[in-house]
N, C-alpha and C. Protein backbone atom coordinates (compact mmCIF):
# COMPACT_ATOMS: atom_id res chain seq x y z
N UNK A 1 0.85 -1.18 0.00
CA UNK A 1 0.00 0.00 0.00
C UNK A 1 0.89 1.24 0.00
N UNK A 2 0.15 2.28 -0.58
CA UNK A 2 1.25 3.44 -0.63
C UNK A 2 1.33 4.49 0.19
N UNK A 3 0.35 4.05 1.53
CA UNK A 3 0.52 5.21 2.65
C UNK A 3 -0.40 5.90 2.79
N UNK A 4 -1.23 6.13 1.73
CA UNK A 4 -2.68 6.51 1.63
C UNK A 4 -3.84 5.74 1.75
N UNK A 5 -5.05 6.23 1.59
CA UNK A 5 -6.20 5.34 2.06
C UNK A 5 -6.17 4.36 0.93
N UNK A 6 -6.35 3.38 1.18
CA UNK A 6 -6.13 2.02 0.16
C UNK A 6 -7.23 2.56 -1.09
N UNK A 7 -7.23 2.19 -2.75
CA UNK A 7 -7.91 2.42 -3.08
C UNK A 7 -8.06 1.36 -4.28
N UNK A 8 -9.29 1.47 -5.47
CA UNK A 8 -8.33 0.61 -6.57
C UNK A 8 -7.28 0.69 -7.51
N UNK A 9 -7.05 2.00 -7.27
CA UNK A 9 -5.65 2.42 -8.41
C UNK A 9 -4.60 1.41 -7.76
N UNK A 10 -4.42 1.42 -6.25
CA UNK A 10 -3.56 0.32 -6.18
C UNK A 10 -3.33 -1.16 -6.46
N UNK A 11 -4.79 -1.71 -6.98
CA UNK A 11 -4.39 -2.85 -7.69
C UNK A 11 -3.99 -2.82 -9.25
N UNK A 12 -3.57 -1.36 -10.03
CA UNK A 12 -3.54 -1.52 -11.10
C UNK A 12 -1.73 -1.90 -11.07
N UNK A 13 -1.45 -2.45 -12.30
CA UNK A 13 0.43 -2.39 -12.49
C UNK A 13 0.55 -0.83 -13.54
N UNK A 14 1.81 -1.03 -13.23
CA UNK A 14 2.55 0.05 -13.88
C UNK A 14 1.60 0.72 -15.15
N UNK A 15 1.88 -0.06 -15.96
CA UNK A 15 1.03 -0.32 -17.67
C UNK A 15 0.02 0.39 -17.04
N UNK A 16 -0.99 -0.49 -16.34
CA UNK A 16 -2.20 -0.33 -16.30
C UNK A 16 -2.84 1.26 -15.96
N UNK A 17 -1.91 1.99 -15.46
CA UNK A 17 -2.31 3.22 -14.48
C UNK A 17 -1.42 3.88 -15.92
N UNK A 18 -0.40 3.61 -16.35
CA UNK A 18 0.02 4.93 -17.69
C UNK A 18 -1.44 4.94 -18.37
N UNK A 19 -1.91 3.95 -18.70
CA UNK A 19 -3.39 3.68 -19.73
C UNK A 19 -4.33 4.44 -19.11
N UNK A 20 -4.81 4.23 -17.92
CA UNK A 20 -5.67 4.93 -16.48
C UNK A 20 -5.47 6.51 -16.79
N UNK A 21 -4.36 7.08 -16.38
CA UNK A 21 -3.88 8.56 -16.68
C UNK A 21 -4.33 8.89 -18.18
N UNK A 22 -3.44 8.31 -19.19
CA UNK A 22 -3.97 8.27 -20.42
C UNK A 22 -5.50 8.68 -20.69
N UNK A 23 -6.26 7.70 -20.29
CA UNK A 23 -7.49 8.18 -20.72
C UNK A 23 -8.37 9.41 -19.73
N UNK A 24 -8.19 9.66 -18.62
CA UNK A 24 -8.21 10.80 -17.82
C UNK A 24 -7.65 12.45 -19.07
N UNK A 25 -6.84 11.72 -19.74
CA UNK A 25 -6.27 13.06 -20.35
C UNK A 25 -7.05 13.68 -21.41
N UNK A 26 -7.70 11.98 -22.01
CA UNK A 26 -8.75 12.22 -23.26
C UNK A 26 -9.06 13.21 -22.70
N UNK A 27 -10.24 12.79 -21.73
CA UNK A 27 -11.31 13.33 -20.89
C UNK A 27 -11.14 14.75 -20.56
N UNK A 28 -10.04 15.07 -19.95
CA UNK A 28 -9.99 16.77 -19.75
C UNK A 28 -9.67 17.51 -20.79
N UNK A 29 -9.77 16.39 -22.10
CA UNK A 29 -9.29 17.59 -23.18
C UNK A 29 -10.66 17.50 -24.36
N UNK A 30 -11.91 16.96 -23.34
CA UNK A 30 -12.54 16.19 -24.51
C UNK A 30 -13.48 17.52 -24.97
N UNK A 31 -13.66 18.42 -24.08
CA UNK A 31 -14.26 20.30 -24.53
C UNK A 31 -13.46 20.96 -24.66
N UNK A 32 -11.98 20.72 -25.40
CA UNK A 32 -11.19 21.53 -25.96
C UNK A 32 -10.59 22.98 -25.08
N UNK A 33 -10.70 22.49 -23.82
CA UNK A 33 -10.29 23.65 -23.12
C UNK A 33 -9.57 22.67 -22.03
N UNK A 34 -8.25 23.01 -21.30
CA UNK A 34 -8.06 22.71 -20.15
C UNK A 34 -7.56 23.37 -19.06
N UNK A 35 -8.51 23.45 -18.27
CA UNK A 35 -8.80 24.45 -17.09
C UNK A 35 -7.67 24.54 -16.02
N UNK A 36 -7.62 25.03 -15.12
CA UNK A 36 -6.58 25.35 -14.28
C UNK A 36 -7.56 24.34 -12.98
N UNK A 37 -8.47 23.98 -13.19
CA UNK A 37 -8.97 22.80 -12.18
C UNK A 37 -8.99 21.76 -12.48
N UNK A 38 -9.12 21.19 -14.04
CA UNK A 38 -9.19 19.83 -14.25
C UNK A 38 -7.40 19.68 -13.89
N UNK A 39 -6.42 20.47 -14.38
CA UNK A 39 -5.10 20.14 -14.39
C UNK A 39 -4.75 20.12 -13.01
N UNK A 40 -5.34 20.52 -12.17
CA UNK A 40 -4.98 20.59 -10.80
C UNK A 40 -6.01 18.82 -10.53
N UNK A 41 -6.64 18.97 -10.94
CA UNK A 41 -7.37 17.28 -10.52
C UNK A 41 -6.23 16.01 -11.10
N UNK A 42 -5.81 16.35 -12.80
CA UNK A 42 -4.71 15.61 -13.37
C UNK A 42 -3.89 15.30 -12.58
N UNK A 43 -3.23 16.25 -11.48
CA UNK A 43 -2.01 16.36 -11.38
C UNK A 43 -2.07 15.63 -10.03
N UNK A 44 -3.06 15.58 -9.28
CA UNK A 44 -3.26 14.35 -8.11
C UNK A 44 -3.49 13.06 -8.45
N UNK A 45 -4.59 13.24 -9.68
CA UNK A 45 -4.81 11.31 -9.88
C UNK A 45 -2.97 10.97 -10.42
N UNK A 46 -2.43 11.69 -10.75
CA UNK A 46 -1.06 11.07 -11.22
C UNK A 46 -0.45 11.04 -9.89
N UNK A 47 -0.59 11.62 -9.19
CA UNK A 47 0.70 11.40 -7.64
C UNK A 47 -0.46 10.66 -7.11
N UNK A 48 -1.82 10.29 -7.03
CA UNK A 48 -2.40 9.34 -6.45
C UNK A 48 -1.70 8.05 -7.08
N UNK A 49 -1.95 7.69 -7.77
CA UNK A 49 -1.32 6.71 -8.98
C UNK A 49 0.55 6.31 -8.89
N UNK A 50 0.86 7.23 -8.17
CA UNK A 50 2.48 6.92 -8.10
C UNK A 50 3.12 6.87 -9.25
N UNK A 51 2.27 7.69 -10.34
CA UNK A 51 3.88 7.47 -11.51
C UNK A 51 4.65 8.01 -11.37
N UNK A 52 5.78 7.52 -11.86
CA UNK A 52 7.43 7.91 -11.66
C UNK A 52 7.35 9.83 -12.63
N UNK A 53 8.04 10.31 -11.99
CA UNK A 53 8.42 11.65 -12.92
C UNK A 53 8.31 11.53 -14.19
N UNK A 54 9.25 10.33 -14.96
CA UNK A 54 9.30 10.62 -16.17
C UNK A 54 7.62 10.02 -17.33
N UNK A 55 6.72 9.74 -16.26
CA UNK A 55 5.45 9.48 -16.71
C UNK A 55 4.77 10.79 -16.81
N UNK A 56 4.82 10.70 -15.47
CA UNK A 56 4.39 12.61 -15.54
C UNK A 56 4.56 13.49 -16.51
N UNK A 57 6.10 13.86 -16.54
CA UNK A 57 6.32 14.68 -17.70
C UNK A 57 5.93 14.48 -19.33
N UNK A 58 5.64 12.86 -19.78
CA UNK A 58 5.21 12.29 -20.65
C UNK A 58 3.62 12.66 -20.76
N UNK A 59 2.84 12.79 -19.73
CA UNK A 59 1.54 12.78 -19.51
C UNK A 59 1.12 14.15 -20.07
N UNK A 60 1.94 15.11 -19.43
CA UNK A 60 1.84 16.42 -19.34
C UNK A 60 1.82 16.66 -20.91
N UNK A 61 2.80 16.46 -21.25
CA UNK A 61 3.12 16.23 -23.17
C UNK A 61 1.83 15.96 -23.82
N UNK A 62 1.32 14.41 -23.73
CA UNK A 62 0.07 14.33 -24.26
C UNK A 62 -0.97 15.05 -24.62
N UNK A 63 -1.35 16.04 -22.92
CA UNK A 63 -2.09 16.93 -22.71
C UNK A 63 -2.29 17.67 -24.20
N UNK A 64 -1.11 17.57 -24.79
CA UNK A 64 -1.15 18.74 -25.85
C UNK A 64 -2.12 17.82 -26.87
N UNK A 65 -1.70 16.75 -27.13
CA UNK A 65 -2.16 15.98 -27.96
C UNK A 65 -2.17 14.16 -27.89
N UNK A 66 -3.27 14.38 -26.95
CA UNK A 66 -3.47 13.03 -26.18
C UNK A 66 -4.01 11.99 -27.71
N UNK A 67 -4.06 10.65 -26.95
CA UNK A 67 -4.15 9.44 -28.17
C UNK A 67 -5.74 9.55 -28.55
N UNK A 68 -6.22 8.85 -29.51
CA UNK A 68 -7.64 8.64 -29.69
C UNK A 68 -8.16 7.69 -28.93
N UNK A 69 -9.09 8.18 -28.46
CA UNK A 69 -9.86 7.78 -27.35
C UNK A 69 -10.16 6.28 -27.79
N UNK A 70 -10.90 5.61 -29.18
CA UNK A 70 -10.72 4.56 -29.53
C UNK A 70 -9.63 3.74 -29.17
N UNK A 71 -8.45 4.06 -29.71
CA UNK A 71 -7.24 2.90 -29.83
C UNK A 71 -7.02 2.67 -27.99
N UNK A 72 -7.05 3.62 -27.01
CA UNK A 72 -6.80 3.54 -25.68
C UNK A 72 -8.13 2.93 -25.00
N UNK A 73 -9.27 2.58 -25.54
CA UNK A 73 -10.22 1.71 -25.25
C UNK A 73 -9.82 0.20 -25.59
N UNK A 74 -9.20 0.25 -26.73
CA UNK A 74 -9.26 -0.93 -27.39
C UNK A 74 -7.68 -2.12 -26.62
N UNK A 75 -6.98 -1.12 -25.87
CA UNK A 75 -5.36 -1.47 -25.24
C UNK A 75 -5.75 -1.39 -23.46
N UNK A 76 -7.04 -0.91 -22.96
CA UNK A 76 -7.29 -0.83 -21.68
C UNK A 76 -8.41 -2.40 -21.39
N UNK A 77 -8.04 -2.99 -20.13
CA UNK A 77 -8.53 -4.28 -20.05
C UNK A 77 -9.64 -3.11 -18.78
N UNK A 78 -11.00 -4.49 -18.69
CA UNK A 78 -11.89 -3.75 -18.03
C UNK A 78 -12.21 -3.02 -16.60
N UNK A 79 -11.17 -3.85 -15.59
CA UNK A 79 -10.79 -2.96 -14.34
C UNK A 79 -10.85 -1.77 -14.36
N UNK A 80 -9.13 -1.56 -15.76
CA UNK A 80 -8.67 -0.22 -15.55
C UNK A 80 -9.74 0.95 -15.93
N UNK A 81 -10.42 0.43 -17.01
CA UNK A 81 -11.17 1.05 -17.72
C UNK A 81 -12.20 1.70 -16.66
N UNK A 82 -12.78 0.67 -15.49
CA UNK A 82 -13.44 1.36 -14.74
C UNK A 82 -12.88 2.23 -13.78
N UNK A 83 -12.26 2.18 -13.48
CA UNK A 83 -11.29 2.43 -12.71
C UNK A 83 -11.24 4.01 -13.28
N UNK A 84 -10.89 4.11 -14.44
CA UNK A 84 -10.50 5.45 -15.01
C UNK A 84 -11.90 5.80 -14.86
N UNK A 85 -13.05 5.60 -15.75
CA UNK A 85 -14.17 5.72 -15.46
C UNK A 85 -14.55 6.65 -14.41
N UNK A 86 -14.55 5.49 -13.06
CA UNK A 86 -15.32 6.61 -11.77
C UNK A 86 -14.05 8.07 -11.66
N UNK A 87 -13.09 8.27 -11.89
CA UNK A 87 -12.08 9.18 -11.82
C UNK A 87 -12.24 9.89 -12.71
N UNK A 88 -12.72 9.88 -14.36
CA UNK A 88 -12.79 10.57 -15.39
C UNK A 88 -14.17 11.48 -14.77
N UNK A 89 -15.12 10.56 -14.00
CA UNK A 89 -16.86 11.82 -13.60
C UNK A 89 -16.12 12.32 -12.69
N UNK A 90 -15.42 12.34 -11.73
CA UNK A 90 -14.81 13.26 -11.00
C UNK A 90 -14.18 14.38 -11.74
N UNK A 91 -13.22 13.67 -12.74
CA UNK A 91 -12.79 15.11 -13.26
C UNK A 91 -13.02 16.02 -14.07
N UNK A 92 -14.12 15.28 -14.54
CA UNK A 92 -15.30 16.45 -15.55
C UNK A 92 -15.98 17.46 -14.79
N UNK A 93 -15.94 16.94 -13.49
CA UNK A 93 -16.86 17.87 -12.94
C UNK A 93 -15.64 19.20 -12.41
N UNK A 94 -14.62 18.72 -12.31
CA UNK A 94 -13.74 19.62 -11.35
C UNK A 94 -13.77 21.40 -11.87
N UNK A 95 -13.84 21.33 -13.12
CA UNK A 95 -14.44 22.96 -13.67
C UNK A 95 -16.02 23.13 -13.10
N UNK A 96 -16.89 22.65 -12.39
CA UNK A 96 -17.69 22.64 -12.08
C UNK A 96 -19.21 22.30 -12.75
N UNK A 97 -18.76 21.88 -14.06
CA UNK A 97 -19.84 21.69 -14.98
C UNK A 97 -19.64 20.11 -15.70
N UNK A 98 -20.54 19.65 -16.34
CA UNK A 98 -20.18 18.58 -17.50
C UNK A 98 -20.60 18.97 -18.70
N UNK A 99 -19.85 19.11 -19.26
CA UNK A 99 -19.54 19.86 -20.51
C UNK A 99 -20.33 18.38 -21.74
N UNK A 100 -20.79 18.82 -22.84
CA UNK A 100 -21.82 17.52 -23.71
C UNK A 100 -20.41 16.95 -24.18
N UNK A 101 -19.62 17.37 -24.40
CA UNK A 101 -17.79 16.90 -25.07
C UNK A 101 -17.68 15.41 -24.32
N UNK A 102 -17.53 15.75 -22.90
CA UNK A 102 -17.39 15.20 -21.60
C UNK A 102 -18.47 14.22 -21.33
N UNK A 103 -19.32 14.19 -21.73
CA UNK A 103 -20.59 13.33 -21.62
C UNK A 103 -20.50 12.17 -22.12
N UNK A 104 -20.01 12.67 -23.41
CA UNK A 104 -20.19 11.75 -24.55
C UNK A 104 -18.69 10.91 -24.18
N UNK A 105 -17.88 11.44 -24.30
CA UNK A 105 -16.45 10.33 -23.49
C UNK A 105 -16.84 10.15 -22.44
N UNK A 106 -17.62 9.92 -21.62
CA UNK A 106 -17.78 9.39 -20.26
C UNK A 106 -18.39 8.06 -20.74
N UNK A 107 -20.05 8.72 -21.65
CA UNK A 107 -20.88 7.59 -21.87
C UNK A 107 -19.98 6.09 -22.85
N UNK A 108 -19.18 6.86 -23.69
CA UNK A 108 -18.21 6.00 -24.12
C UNK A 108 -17.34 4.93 -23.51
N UNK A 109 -16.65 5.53 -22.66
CA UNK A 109 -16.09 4.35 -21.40
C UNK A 109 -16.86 3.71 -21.16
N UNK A 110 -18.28 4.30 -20.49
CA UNK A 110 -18.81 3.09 -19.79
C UNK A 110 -19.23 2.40 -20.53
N UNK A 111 -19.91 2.16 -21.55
CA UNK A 111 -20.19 1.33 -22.67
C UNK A 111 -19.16 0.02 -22.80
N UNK A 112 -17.48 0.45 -22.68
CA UNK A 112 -16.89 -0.51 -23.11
C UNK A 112 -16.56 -1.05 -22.55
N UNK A 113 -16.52 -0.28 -20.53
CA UNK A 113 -16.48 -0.79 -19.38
C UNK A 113 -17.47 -2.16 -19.41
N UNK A 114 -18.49 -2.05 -19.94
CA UNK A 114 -19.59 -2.68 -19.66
C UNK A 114 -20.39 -2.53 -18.54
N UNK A 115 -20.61 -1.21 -18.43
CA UNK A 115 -20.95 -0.24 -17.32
C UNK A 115 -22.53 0.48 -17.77
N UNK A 116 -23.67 0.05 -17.06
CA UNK A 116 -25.10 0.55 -17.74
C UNK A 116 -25.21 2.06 -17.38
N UNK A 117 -26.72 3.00 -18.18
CA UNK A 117 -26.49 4.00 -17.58
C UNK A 117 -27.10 4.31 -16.08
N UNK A 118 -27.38 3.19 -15.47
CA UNK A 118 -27.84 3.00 -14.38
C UNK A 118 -26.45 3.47 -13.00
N UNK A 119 -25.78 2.60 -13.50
CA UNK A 119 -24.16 2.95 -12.91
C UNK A 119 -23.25 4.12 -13.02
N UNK A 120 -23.44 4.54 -13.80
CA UNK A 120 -22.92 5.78 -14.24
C UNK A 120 -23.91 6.81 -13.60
N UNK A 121 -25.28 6.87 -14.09
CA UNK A 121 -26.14 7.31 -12.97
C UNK A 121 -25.26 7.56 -11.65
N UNK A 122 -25.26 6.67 -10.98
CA UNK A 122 -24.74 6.52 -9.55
C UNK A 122 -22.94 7.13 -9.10
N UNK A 123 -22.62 7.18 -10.25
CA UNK A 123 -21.25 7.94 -10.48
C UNK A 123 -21.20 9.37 -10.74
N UNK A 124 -22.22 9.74 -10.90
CA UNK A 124 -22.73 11.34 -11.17
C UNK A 124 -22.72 11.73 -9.54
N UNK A 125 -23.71 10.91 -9.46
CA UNK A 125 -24.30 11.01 -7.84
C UNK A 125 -23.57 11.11 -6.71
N UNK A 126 -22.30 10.32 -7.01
CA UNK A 126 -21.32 9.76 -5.82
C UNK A 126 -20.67 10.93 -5.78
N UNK A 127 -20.12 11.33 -6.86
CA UNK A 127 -19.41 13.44 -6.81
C UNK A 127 -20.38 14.06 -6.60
N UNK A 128 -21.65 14.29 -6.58
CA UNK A 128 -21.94 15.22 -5.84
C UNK A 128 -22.09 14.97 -4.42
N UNK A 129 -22.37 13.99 -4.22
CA UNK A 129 -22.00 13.61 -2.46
C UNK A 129 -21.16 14.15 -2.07
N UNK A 130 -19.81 13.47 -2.77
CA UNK A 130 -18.21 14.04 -2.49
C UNK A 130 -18.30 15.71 -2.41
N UNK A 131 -18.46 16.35 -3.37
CA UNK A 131 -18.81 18.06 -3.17
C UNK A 131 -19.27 17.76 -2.06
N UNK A 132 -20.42 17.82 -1.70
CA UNK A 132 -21.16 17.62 -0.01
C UNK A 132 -20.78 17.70 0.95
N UNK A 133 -19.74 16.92 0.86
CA UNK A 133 -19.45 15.72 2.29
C UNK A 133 -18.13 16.81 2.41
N UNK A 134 -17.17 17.61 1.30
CA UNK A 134 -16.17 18.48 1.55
C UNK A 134 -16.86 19.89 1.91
N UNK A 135 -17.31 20.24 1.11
CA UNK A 135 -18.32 21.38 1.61
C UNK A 135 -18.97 21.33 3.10
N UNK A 136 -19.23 20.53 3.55
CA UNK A 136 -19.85 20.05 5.10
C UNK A 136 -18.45 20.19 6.02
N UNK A 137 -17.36 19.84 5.63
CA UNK A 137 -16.18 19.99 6.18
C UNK A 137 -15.51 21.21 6.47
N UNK A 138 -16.01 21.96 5.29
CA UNK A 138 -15.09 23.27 5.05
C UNK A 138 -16.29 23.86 6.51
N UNK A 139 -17.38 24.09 5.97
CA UNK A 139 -18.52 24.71 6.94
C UNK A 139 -17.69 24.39 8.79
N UNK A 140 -17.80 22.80 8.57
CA UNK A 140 -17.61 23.04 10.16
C UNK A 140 -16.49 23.82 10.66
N UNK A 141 -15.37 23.94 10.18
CA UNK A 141 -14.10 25.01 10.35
C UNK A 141 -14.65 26.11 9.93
N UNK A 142 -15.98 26.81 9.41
CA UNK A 142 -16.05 27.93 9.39
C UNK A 142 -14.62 28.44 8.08
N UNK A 143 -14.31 27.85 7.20
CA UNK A 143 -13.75 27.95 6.07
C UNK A 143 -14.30 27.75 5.06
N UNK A 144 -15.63 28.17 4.47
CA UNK A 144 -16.22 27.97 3.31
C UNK A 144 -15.49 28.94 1.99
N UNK A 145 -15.77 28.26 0.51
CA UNK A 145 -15.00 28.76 -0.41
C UNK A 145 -16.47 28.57 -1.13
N UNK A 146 -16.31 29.77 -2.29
CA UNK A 146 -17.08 30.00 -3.29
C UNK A 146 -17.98 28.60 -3.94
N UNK A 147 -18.92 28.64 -3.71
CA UNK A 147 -20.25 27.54 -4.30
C UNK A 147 -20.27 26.87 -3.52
N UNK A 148 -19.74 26.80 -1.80
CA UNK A 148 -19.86 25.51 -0.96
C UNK A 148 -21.80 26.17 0.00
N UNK A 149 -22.04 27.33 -0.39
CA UNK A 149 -23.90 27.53 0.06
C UNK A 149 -24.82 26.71 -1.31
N UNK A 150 -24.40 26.29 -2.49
CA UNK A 150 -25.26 25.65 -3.11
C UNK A 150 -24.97 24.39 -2.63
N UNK A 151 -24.22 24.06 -1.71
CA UNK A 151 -23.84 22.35 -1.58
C UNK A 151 -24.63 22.07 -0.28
N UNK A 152 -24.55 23.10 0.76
CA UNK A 152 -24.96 22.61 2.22
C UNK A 152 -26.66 23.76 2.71
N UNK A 153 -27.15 23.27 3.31
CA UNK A 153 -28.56 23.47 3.72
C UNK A 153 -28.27 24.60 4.30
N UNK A 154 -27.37 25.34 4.68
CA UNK A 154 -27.45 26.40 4.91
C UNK A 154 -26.59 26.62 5.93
């Protein structure tokens, strides 16, 4: 384990998490803009993930001109795929919106995940909890940040 709260990125291998990142990259580049929040979300699932520096800096590269989303479906086995999956609705949302770009590569994964839209449903759902449940946090320290009154009852 890597010292952090156990998760499934840690059962992926090496391979498996460059592919994982990989398609995370589609994803933040899939509305042609990349934000100073999705790259700040990038830049944790990669130190969540433990790649070595010279992945990183490789990753970062992509950014410019990441692979087709096809061929990195077709080289990702179905774990990872989910795996990237619940992490890709996290990081669509991290600009605060889901963009139709973003939709449509989400609904794509899960498809090949073999993931219904019932599940994915529930992956929408689970980030906004997450907003929630941090927003509820910030509140009790009396440290709230911009949009955490649309998250908590008041």
């Amino acid at each position: 384990m890597s010292g952090m709260l156990p998760d499934a990125i840690d059962t992926l291998d090496p391979r498996e998490k460059e592919l994982y990142i990989e398609l995370l990259t589609v994803l933040a580049n899939a509305d042609g803009a990349l934000v100073r929040e999705e790259m700040a979300a990038l830049e944790a699932f990669m130190g969540r993930a433990l790649l070595r520096p010279e992945v990183r800096e490789e990753t970062r590269q992509k950014l410019r001109h990441p692979r087709d989303l096809d061929s990195l479906l077709e080289l990702t086995n179905e774990k990872t795929l989910r795996v990237a999956l619940r992490d890709s609705v996290l990081l669509a949302a991290a600009d605060g919106e889901y963009h139709p770009e973003e939709i449509l590569v989400l609904e794509k994964m899960a498809h090949h995940a073999g993931v219904d839209a019932d599940v994915l449903d529930s992956l929408y759902d689970w980030v906004t909890e997450g907003w929630e449940w941090l927003a509820k946090g910030r509140s009790a320290i009396d440290v709230n940040i911009a949009g955490d009154e649309l998250l908590n009852d008041g």
